[in-house]
N, C-alpha and C. Protein backbone atom coordinates (compact mmCIF):
# COMPACT_ATOMS: atom_id res chain seq x y z
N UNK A 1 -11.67 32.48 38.08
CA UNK A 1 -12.59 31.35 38.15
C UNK A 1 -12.05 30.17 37.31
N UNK A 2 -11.91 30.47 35.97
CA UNK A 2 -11.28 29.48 35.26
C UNK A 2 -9.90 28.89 35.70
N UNK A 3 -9.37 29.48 36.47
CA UNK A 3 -7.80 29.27 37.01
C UNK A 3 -7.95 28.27 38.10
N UNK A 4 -9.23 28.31 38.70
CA UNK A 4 -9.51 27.47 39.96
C UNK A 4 -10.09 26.16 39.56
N UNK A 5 -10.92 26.46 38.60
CA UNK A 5 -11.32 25.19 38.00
C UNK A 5 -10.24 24.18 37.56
N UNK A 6 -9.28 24.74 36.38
CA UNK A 6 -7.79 24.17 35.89
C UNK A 6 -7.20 23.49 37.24
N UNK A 7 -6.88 23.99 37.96
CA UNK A 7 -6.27 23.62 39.34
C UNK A 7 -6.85 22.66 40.04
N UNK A 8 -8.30 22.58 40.06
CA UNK A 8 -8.86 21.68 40.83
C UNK A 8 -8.69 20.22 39.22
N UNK A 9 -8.82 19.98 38.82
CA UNK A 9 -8.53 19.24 37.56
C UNK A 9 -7.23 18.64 37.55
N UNK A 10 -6.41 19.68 37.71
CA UNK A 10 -4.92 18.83 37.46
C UNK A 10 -4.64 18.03 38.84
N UNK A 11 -5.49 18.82 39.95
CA UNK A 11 -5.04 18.01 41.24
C UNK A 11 -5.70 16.71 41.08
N UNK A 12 -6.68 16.46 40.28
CA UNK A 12 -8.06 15.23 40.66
C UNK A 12 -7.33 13.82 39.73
N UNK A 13 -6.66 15.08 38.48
CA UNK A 13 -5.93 13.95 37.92
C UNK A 13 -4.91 13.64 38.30
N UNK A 14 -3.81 14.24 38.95
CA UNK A 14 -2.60 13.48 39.58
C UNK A 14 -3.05 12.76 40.69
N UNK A 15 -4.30 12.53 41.32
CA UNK A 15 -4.65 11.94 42.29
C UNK A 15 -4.96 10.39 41.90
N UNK A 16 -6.01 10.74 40.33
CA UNK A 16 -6.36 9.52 39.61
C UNK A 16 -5.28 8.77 39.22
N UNK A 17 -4.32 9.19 38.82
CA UNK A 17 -3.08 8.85 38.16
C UNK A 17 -2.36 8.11 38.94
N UNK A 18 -2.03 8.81 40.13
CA UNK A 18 -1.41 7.57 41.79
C UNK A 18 -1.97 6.41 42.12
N UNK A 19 -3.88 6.88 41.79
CA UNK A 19 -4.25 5.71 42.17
C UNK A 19 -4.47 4.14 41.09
N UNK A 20 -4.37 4.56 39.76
CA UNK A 20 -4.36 3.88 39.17
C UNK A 20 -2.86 3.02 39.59
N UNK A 21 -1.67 3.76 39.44
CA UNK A 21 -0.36 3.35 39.95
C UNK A 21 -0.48 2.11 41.04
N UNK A 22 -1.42 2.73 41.98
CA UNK A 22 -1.57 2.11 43.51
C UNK A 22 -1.98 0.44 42.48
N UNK A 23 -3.29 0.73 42.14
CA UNK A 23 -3.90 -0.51 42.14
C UNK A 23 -3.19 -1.35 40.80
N UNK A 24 -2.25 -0.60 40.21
CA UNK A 24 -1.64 -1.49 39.82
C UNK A 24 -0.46 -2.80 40.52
């Protein structure tokens, strides 16, 4: 459970992370 949570997290942040990129 905790492993899925971690995972869903690191994906949300490399997502946030592109998009900050983007709108830069």
């Amino acid at each position: 459970m905790r492993s899925k949570i971690y995972t869903i997290y690191y994906i949300l942040t490399c997502i946030f992370m592109r998009s900050s990129t983007y709108l830069r």
